[in-house]
PDB file of N, CA and C in Angstrom:
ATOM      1  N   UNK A   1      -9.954  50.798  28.746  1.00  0.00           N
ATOM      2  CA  UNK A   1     -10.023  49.509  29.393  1.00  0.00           C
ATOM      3  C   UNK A   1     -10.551  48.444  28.433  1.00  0.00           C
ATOM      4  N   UNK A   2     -11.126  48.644  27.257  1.00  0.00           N
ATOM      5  CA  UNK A   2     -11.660  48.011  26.195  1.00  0.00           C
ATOM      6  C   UNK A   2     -10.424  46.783  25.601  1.00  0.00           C
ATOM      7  N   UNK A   3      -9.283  47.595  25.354  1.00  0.00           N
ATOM      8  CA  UNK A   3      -8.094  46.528  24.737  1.00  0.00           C
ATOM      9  C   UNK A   3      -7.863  45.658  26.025  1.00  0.00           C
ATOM     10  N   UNK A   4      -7.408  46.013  27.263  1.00  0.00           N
ATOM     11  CA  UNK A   4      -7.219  44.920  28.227  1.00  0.00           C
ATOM     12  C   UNK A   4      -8.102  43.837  28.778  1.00  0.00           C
ATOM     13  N   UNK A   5      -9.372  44.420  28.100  1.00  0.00           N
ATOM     14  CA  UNK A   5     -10.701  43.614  28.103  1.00  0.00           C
ATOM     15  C   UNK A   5     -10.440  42.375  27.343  1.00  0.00           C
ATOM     16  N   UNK A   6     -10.297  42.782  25.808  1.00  0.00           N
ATOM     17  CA  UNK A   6     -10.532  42.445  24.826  1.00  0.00           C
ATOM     18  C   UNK A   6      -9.103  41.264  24.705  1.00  0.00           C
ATOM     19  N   UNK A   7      -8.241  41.367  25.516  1.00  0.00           N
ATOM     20  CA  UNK A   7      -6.527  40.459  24.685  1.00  0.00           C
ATOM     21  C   UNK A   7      -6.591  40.052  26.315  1.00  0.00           C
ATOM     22  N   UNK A   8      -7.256  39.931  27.425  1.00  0.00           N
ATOM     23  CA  UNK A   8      -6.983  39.490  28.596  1.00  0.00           C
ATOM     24  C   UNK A   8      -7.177  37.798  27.929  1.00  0.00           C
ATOM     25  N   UNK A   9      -7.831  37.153  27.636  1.00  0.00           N
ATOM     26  CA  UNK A   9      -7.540  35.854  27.328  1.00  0.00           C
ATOM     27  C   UNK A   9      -6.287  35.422  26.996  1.00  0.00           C
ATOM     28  N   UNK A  10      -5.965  36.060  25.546  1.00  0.00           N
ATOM     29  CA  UNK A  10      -4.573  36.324  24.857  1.00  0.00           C
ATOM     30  C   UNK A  10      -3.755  36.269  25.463  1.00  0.00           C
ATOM     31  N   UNK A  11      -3.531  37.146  26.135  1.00  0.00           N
ATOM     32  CA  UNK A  11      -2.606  37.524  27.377  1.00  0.00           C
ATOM     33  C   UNK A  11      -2.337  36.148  28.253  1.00  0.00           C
ATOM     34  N   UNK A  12      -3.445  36.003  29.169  1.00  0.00           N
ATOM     35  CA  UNK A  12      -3.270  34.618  29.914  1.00  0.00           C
ATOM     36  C   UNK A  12      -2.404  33.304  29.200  1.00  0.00           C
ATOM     37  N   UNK A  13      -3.663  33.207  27.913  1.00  0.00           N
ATOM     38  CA  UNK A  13      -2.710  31.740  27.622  1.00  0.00           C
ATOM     39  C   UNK A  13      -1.635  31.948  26.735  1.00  0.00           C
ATOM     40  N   UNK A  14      -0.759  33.253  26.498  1.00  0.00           N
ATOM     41  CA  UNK A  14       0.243  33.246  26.418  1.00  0.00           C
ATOM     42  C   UNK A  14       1.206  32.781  27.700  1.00  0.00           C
ATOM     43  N   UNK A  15       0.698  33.644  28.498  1.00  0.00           N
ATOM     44  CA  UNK A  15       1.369  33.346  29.696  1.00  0.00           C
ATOM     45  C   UNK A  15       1.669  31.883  30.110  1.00  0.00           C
ATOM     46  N   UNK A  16       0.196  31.585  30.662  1.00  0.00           N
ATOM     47  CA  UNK A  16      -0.043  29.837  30.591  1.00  0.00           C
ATOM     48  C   UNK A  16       0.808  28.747  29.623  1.00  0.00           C
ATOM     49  N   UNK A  17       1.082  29.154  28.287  1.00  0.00           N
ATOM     50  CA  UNK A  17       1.762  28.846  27.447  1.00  0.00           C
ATOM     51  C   UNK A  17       3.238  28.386  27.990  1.00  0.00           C
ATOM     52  N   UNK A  18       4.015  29.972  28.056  1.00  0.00           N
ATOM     53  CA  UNK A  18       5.097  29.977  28.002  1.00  0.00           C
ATOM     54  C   UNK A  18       5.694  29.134  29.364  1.00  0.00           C
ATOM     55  N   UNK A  19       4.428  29.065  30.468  1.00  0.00           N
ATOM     56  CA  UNK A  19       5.264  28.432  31.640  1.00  0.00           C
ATOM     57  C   UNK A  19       5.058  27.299  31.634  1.00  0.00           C
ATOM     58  N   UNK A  20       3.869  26.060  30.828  1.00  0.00           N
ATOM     59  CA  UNK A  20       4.138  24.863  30.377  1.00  0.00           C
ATOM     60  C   UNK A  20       5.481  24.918  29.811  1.00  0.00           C
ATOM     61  N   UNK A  21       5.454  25.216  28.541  1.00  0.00           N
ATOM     62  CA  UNK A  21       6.768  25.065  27.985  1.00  0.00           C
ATOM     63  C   UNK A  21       8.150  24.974  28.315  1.00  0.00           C
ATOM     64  N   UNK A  22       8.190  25.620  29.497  1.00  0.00           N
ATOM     65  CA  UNK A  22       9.395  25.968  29.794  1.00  0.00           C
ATOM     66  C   UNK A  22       9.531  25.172  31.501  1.00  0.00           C
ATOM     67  N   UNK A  23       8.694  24.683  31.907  1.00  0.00           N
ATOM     68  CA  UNK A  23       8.657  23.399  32.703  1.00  0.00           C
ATOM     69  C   UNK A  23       8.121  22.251  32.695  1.00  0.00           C
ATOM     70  N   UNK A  24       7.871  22.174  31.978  1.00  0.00           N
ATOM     71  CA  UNK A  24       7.007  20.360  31.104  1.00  0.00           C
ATOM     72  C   UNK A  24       7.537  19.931  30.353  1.00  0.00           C
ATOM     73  N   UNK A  25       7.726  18.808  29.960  1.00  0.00           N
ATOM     74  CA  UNK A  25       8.320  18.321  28.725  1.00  0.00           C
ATOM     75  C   UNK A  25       7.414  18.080  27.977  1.00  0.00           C
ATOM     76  N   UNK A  26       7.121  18.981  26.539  1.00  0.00           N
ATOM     77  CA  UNK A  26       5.783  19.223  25.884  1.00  0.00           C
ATOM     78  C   UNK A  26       6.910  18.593  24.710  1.00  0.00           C
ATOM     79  N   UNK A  27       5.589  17.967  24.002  1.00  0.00           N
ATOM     80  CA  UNK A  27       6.614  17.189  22.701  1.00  0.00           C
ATOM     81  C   UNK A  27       6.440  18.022  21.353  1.00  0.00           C
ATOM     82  N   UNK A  28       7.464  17.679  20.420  1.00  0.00           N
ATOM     83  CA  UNK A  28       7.973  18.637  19.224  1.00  0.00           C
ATOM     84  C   UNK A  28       6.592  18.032  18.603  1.00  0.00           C
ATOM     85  N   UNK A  29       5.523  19.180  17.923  1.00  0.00           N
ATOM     86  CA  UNK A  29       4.478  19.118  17.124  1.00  0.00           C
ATOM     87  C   UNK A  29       4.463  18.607  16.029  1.00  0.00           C
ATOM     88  N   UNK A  30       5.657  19.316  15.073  1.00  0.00           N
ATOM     89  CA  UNK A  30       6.190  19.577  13.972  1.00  0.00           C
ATOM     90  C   UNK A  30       6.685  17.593  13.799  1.00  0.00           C
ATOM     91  N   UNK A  31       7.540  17.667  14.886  1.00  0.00           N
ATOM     92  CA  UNK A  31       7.861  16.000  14.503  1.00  0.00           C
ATOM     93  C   UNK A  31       6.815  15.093  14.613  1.00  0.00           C
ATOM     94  N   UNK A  32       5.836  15.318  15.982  1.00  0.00           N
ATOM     95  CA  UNK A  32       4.369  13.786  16.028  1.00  0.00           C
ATOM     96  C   UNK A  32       3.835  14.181  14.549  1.00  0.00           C
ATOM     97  N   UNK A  33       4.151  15.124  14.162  1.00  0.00           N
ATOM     98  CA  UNK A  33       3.298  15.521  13.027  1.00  0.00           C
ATOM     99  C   UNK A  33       3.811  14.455  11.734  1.00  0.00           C
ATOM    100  N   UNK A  34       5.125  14.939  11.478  1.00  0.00           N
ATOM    101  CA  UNK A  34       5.876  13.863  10.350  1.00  0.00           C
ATOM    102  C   UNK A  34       5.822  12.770  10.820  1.00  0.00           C
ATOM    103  N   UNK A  35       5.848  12.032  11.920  1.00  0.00           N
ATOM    104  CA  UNK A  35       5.612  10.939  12.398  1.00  0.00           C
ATOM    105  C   UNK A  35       4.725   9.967  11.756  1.00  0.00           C
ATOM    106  N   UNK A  36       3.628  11.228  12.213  1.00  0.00           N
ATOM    107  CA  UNK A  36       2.322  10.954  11.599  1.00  0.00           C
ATOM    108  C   UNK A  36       1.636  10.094  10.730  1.00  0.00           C
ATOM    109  N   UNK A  37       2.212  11.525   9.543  1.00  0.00           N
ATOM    110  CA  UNK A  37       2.124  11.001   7.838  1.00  0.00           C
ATOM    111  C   UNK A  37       3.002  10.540   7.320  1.00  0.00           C
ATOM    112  N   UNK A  38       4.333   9.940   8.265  1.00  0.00           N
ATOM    113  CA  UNK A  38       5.071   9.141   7.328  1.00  0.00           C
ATOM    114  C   UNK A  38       4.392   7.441   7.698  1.00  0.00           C
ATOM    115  N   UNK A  39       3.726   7.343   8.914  1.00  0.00           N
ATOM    116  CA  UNK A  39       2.963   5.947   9.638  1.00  0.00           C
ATOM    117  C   UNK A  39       1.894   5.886   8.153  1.00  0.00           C
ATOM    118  N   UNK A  40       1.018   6.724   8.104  1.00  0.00           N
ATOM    119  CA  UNK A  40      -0.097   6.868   7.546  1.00  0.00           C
ATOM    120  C   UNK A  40       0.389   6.475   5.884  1.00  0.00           C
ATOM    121  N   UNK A  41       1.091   6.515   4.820  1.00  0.00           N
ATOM    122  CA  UNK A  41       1.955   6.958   3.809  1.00  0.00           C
ATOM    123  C   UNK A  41       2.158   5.209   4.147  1.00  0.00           C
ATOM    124  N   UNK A  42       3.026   5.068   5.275  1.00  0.00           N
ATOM    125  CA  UNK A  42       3.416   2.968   4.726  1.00  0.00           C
ATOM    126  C   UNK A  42       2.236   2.503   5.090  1.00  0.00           C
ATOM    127  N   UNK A  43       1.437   2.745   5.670  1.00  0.00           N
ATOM    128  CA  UNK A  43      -0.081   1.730   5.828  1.00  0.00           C
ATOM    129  C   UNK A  43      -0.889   2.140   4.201  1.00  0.00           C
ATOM    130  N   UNK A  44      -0.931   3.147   3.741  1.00  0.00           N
ATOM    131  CA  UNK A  44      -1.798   3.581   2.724  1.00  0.00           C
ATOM    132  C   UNK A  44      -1.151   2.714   1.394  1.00  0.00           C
ATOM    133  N   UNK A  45       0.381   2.716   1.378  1.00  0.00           N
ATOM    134  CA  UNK A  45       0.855   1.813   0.713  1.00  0.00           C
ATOM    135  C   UNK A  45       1.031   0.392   0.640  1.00  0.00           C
ATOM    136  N   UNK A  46       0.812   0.170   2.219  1.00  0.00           N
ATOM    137  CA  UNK A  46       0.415  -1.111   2.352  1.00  0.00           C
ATOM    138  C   UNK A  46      -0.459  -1.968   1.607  1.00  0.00           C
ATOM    139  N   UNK A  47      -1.701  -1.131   2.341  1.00  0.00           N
ATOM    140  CA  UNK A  47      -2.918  -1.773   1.641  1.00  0.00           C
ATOM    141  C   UNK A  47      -3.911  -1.329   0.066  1.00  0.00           C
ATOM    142  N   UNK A  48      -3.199  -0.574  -0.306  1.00  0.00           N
ATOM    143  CA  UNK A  48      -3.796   0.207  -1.524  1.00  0.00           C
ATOM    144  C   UNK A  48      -3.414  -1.243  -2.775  1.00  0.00           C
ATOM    145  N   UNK A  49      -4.941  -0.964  -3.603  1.00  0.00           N
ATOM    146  CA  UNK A  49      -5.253  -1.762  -4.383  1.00  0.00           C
ATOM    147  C   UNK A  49      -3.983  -1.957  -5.599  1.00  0.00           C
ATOM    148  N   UNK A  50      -3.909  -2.779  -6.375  1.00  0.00           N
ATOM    149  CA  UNK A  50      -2.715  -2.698  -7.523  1.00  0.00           C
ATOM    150  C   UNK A  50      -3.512  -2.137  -8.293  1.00  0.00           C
ATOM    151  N   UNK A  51      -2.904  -1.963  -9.480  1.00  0.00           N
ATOM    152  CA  UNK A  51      -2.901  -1.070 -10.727  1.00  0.00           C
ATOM    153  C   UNK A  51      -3.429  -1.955 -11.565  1.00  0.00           C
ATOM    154  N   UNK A  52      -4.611  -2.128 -12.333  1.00  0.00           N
ATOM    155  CA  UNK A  52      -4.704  -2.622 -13.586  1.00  0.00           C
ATOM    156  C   UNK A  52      -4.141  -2.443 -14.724  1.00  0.00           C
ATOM    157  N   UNK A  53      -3.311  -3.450 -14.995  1.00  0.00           N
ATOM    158  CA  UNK A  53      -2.137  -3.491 -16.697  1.00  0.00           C
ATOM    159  C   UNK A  53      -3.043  -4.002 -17.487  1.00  0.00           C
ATOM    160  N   UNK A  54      -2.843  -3.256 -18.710  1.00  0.00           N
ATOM    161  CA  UNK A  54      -3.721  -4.302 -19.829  1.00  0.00           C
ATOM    162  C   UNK A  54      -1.995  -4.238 -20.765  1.00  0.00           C
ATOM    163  N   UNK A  55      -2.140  -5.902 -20.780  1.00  0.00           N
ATOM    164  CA  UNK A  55      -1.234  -6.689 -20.669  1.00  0.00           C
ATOM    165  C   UNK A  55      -1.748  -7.423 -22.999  1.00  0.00           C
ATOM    166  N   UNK A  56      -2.344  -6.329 -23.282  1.00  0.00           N
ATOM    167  CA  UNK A  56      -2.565  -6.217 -24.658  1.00  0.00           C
ATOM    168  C   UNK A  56      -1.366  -5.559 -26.009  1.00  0.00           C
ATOM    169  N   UNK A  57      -0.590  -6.054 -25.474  1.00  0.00           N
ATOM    170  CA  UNK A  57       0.374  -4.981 -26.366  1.00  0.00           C
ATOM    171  C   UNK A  57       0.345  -5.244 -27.791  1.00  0.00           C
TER     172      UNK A  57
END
């Protein structure tokens, strides 16, 4: 009774899991994810300082 002890959580929110998923409209991770860091990537480029040239040639 130790293993059914031990993976009864596991178990559940697999369960719990699979029946969100499969009646909710749960959004793609993977994409808010690229979303993300492609938002983050034009703001960072936005505001990021210029480059000092030494303009000594």
């Amino acid at each position: 009774m130790g293993i059914i002890r031990s993976s009864f959580s596991f178990i559940l929110g697999t369960v719990c899991g699979i029946y969100i998923a499969q009646n909710y409209d749960v959004p793609n991770i993977k994409k808010v994810a690229h979303t993300a860091l492609f938002t983050a990537k034009v703001i960072e480029e936005k505001y990021r300082k210029p480059k000092k040239r030494d303009d000594d040639d």
